[in-house]
Structures are given as structure tokens and as C-alpha cells.
PDB file of N, CA and C in Angstrom:
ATOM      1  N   UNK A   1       6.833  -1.999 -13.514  1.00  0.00           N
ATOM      2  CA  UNK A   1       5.914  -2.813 -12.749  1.00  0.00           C
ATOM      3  C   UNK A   1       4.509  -2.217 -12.895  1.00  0.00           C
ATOM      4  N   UNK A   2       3.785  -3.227 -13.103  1.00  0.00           N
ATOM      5  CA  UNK A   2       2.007  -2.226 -13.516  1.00  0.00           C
ATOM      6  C   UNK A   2       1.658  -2.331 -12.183  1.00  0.00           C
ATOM      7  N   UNK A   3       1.383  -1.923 -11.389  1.00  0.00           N
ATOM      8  CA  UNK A   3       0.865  -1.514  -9.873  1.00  0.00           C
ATOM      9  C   UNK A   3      -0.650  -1.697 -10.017  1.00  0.00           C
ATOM     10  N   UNK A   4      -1.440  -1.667 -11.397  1.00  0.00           N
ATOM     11  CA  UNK A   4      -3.097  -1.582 -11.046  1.00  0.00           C
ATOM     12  C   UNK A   4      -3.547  -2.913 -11.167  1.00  0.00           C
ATOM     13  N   UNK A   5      -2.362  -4.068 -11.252  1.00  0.00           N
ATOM     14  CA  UNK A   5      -3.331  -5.509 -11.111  1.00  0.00           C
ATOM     15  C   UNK A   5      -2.773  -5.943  -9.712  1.00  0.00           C
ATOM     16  N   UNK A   6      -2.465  -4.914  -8.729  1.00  0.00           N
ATOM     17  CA  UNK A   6      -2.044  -5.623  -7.481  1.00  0.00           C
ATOM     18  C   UNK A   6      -2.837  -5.869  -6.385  1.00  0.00           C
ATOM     19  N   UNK A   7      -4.258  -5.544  -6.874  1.00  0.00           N
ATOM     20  CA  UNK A   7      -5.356  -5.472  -6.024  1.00  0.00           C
ATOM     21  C   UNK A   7      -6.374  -6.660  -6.997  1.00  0.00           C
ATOM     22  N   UNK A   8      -7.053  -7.243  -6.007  1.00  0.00           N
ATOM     23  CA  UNK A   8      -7.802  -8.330  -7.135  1.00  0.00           C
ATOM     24  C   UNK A   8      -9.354  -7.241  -7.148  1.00  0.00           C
ATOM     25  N   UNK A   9     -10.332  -7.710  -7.855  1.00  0.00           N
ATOM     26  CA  UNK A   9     -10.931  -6.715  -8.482  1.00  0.00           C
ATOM     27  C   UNK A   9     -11.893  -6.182  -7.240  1.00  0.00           C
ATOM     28  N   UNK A  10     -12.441  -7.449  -6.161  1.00  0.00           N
ATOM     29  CA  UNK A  10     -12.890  -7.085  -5.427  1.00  0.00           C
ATOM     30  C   UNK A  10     -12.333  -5.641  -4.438  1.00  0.00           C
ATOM     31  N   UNK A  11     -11.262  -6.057  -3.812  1.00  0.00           N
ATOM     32  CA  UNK A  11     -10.199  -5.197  -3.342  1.00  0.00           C
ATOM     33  C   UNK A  11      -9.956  -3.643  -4.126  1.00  0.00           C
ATOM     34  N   UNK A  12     -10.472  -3.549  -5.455  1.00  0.00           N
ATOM     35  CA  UNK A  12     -10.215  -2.166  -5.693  1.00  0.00           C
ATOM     36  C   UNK A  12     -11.786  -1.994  -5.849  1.00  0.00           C
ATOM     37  N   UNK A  13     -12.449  -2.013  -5.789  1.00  0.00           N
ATOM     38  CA  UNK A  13     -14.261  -2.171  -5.760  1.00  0.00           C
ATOM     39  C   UNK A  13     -13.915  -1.366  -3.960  1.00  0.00           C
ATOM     40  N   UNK A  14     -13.374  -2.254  -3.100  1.00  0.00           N
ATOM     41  CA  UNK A  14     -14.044  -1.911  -1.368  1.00  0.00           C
ATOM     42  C   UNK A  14     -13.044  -0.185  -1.864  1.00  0.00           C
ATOM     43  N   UNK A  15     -12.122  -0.872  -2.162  1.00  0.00           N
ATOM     44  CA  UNK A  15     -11.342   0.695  -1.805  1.00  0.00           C
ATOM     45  C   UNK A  15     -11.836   1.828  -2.714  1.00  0.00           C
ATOM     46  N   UNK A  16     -12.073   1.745  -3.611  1.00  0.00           N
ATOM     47  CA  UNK A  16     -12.844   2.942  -4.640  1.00  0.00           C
ATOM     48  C   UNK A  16     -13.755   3.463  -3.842  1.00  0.00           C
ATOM     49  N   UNK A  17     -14.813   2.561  -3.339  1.00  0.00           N
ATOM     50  CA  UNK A  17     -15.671   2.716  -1.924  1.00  0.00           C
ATOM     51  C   UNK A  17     -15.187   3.370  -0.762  1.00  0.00           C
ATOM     52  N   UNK A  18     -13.990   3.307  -0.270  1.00  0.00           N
ATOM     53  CA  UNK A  18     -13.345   3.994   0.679  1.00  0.00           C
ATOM     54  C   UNK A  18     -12.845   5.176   0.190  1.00  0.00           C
ATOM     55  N   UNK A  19     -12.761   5.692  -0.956  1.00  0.00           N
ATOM     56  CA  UNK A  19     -11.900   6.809  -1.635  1.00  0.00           C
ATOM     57  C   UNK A  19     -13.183   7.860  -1.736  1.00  0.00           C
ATOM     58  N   UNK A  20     -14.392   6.969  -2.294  1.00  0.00           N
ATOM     59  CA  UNK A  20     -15.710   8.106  -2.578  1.00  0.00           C
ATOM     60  C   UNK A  20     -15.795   8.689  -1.005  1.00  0.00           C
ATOM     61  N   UNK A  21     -16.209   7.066  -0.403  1.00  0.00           N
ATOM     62  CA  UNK A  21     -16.501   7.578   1.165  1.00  0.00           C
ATOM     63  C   UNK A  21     -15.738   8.997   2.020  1.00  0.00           C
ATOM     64  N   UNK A  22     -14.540   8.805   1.907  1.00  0.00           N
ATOM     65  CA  UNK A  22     -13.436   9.831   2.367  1.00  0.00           C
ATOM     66  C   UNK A  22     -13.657  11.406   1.938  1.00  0.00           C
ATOM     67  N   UNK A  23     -13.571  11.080   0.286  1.00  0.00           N
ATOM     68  CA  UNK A  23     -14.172  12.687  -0.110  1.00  0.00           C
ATOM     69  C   UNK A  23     -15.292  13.373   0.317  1.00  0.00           C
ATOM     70  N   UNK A  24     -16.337  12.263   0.222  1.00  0.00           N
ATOM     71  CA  UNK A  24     -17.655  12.833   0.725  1.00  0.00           C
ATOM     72  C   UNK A  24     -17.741  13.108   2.176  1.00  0.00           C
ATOM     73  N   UNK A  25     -17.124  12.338   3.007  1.00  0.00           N
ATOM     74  CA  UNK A  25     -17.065  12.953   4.397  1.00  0.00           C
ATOM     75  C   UNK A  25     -16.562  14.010   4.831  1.00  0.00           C
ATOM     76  N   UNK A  26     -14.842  13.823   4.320  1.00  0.00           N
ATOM     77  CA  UNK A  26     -14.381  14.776   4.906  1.00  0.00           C
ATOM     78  C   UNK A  26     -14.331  16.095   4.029  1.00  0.00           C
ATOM     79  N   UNK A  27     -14.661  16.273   2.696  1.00  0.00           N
ATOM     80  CA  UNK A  27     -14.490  17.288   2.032  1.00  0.00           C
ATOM     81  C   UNK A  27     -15.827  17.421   1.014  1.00  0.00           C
ATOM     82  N   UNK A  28     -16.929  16.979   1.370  1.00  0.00           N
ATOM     83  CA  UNK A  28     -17.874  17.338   1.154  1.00  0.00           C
ATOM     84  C   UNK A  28     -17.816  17.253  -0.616  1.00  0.00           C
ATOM     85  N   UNK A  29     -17.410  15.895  -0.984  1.00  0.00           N
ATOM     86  CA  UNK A  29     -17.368  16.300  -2.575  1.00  0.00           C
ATOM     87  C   UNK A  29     -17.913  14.745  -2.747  1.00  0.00           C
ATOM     88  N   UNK A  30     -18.870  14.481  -4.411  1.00  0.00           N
ATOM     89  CA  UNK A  30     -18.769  13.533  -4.035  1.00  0.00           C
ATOM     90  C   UNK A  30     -18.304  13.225  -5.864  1.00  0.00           C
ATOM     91  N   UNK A  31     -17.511  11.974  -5.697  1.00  0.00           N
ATOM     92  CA  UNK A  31     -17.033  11.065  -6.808  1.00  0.00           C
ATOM     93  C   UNK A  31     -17.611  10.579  -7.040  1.00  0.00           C
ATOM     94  N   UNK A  32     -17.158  10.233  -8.796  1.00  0.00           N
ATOM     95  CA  UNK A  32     -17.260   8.728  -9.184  1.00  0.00           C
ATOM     96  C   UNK A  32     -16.606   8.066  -9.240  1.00  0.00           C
ATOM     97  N   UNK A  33     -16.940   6.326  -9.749  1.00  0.00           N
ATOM     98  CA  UNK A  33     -16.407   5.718  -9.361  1.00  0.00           C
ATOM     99  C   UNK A  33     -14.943   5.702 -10.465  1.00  0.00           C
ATOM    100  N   UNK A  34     -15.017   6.531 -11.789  1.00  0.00           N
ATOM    101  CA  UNK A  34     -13.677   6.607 -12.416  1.00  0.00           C
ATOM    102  C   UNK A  34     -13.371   7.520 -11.853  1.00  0.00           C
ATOM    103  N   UNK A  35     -13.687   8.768 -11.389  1.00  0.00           N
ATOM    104  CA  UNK A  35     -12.524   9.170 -10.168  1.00  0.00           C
ATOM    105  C   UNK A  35     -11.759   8.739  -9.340  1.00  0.00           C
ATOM    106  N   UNK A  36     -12.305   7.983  -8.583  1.00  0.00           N
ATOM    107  CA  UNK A  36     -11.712   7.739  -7.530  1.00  0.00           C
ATOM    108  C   UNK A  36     -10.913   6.122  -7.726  1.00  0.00           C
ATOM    109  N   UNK A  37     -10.774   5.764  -9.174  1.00  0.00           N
ATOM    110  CA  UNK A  37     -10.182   4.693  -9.308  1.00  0.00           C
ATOM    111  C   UNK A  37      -9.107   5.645  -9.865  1.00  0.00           C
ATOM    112  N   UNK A  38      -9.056   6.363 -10.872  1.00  0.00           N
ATOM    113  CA  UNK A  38      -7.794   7.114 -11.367  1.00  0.00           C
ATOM    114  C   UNK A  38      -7.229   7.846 -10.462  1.00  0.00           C
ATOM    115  N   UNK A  39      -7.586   7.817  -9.203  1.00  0.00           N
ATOM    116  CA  UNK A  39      -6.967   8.466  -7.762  1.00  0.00           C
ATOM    117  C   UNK A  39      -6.140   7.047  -7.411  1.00  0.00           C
ATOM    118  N   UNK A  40      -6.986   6.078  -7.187  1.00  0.00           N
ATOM    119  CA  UNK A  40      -6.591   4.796  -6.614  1.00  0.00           C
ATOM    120  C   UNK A  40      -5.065   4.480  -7.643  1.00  0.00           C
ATOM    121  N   UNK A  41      -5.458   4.553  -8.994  1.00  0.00           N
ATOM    122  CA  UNK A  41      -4.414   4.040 -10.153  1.00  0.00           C
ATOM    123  C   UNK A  41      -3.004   5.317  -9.494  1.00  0.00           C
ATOM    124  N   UNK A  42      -3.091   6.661  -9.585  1.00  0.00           N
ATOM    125  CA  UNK A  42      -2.551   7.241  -9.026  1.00  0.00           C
ATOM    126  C   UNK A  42      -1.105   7.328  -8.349  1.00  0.00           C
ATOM    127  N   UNK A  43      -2.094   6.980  -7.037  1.00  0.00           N
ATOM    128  CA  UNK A  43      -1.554   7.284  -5.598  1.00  0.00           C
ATOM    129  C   UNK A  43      -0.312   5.573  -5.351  1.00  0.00           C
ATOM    130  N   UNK A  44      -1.492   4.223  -6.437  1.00  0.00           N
ATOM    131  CA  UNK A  44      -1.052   2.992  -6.491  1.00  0.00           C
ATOM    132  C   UNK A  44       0.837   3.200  -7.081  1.00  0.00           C
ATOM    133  N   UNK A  45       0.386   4.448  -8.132  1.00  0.00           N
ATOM    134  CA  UNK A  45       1.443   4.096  -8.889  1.00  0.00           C
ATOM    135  C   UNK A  45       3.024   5.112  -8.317  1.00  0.00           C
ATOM    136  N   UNK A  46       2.419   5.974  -7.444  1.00  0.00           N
ATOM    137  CA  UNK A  46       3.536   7.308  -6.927  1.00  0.00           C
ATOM    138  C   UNK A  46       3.344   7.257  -5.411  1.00  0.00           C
ATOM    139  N   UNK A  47       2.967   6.150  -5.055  1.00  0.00           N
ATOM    140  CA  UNK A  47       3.333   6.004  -3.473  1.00  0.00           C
ATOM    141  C   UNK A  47       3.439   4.487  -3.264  1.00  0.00           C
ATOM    142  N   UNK A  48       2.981   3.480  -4.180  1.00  0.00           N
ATOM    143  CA  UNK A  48       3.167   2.585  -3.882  1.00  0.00           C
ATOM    144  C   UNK A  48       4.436   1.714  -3.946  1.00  0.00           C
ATOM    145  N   UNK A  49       5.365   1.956  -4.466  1.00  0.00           N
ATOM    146  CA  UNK A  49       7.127   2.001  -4.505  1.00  0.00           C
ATOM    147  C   UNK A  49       7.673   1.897  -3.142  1.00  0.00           C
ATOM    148  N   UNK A  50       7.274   3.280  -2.368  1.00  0.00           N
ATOM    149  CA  UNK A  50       8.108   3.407  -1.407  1.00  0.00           C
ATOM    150  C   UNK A  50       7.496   2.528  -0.445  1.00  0.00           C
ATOM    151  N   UNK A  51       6.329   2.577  -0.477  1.00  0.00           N
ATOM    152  CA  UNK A  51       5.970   1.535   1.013  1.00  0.00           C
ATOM    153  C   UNK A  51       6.103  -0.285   0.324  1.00  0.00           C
ATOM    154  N   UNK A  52       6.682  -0.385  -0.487  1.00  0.00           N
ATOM    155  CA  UNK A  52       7.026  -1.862  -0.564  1.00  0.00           C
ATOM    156  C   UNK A  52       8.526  -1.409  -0.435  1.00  0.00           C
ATOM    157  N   UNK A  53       9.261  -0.495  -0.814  1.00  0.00           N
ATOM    158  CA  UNK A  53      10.528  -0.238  -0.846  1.00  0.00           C
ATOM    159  C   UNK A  53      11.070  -0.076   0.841  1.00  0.00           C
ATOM    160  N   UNK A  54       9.809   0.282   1.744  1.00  0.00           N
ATOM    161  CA  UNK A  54      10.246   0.470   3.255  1.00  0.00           C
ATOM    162  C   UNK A  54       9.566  -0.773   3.667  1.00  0.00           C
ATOM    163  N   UNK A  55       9.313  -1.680   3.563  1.00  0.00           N
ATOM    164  CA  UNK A  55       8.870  -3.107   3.671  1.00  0.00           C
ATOM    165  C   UNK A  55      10.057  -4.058   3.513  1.00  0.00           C
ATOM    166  N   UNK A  56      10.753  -3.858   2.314  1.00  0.00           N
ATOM    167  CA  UNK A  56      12.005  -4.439   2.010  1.00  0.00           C
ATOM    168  C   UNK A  56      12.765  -4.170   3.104  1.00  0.00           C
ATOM    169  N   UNK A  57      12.956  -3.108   3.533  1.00  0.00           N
ATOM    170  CA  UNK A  57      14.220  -2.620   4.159  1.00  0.00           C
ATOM    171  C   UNK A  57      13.802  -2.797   5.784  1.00  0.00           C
ATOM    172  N   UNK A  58      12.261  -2.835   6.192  1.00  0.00           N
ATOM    173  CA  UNK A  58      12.097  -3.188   7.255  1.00  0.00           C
ATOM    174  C   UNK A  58      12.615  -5.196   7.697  1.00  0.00           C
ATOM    175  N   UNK A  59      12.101  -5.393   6.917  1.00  0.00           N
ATOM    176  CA  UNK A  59      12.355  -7.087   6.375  1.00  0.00           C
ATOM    177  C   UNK A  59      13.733  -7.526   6.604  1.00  0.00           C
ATOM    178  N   UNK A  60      14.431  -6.470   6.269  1.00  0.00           N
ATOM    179  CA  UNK A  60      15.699  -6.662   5.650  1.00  0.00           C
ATOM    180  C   UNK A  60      16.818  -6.361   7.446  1.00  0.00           C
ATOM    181  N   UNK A  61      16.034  -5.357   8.123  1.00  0.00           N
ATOM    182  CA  UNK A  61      16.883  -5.198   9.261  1.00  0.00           C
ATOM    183  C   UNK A  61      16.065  -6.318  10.269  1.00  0.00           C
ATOM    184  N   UNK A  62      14.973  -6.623  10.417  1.00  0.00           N
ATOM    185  CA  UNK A  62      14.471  -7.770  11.353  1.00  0.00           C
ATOM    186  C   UNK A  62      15.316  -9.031  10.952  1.00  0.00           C
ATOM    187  N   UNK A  63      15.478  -9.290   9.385  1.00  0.00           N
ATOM    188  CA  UNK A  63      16.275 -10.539   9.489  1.00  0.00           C
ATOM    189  C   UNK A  63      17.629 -10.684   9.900  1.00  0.00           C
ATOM    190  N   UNK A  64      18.272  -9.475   9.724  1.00  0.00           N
ATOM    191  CA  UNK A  64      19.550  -9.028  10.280  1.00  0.00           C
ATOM    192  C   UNK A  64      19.622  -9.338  11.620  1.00  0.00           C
ATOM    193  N   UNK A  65      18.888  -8.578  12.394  1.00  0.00           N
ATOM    194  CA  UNK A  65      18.460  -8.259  14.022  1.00  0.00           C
ATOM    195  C   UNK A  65      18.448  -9.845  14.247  1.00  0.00           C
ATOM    196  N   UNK A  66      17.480 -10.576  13.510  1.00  0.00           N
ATOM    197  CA  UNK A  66      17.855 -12.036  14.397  1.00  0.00           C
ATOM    198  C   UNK A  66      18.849 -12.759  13.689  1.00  0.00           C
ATOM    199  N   UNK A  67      19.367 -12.930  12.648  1.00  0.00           N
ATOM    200  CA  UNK A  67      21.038 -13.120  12.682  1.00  0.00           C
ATOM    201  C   UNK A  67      21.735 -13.151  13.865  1.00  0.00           C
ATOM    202  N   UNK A  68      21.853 -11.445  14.191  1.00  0.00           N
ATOM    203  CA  UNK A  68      22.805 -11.250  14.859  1.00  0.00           C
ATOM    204  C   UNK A  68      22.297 -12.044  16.561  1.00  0.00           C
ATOM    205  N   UNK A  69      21.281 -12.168  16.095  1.00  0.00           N
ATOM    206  CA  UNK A  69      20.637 -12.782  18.111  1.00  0.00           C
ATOM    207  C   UNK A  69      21.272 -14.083  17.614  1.00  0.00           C
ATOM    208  N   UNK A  70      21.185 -14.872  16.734  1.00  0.00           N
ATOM    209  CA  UNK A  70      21.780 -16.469  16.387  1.00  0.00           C
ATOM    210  C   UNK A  70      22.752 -16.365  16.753  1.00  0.00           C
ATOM    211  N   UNK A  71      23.957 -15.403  15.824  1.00  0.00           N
ATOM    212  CA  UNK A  71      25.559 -15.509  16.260  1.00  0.00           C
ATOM    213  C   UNK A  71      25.620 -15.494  17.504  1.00  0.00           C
ATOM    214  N   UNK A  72      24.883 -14.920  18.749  1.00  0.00           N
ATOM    215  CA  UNK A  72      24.866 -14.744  19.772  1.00  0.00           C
ATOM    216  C   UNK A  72      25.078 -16.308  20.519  1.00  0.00           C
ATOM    217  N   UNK A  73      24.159 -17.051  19.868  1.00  0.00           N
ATOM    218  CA  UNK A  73      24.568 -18.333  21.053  1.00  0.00           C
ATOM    219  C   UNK A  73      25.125 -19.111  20.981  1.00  0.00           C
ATOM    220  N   UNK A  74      26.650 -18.759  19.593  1.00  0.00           N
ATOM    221  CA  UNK A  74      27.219 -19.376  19.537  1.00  0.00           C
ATOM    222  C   UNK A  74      28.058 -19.577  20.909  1.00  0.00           C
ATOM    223  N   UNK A  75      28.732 -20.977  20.981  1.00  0.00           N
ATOM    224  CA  UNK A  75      29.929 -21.506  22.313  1.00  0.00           C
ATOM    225  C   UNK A  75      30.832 -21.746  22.042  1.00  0.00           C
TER     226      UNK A  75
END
């Protein structure tokens, strides 16, 4: 799965912006903007798995959870 067209271009523009912003605040460094996109490409590609992978599985017990409230009114 290529993970770096999952942002439309604007969307990785604000966040590259949020990635410089972050360094420079909190750690006093400052980026560019291919830094902090090959951070973005990154983090997109080795963390972004699991939080769609715990999305699934959140998804997956809410639809359950109301299942089981349906079977409930059966008579």
C-alpha cells in the first residue's frame, strides 16, 4: 500500500507545516520542508498501519456491540 498519496497535496503542505512548527518549538531545530516531509513519508509509512489496523478493530467491536443490542429485542 503506498501510504504517501493518502493525504491530498494540500493536507501534506498544512502538516509539513505542523512537523517544521513542532521541531522548532519544542526542540529548537529548524527544518526543511524535505525534512520534514521524509519524516511525514516516514512515520506515514511505520505508524500508519496500526492506527488504521486499530480503526478496523475498533469498527469491528462497535458493530458487534450493536448486533448484540439488536439480538436483544428480539420476542
Amino acid at each position: 500500500m503506498d501510504l504517501k498519496n493518502i493525504f491530498t497535496s494540500e493536507q501534506r503542505k498544512a502538516l509539513v507545516e505542523e512537523i517544521k512548527e513542532y521541531f522548532l518549538n519544542e526542540h529548537d531545530i529548524e527544518l526543511g520542508d524535505l525534512a520534514c516531509t521524509l519524516l511525514l513519508d516516514f512515520f506515514s509509512e511505520k505508524i500508519g498501519p496500526e492506527f488504521y489496523n486499530q480503526g478496523v478493530f475498533d469498527s469491528y467491536k462497535y458493530l458487534q456491540n450493536s448486533l448484540d443490542d439488536l439480538l436483544g429485542i428480539q420476542k
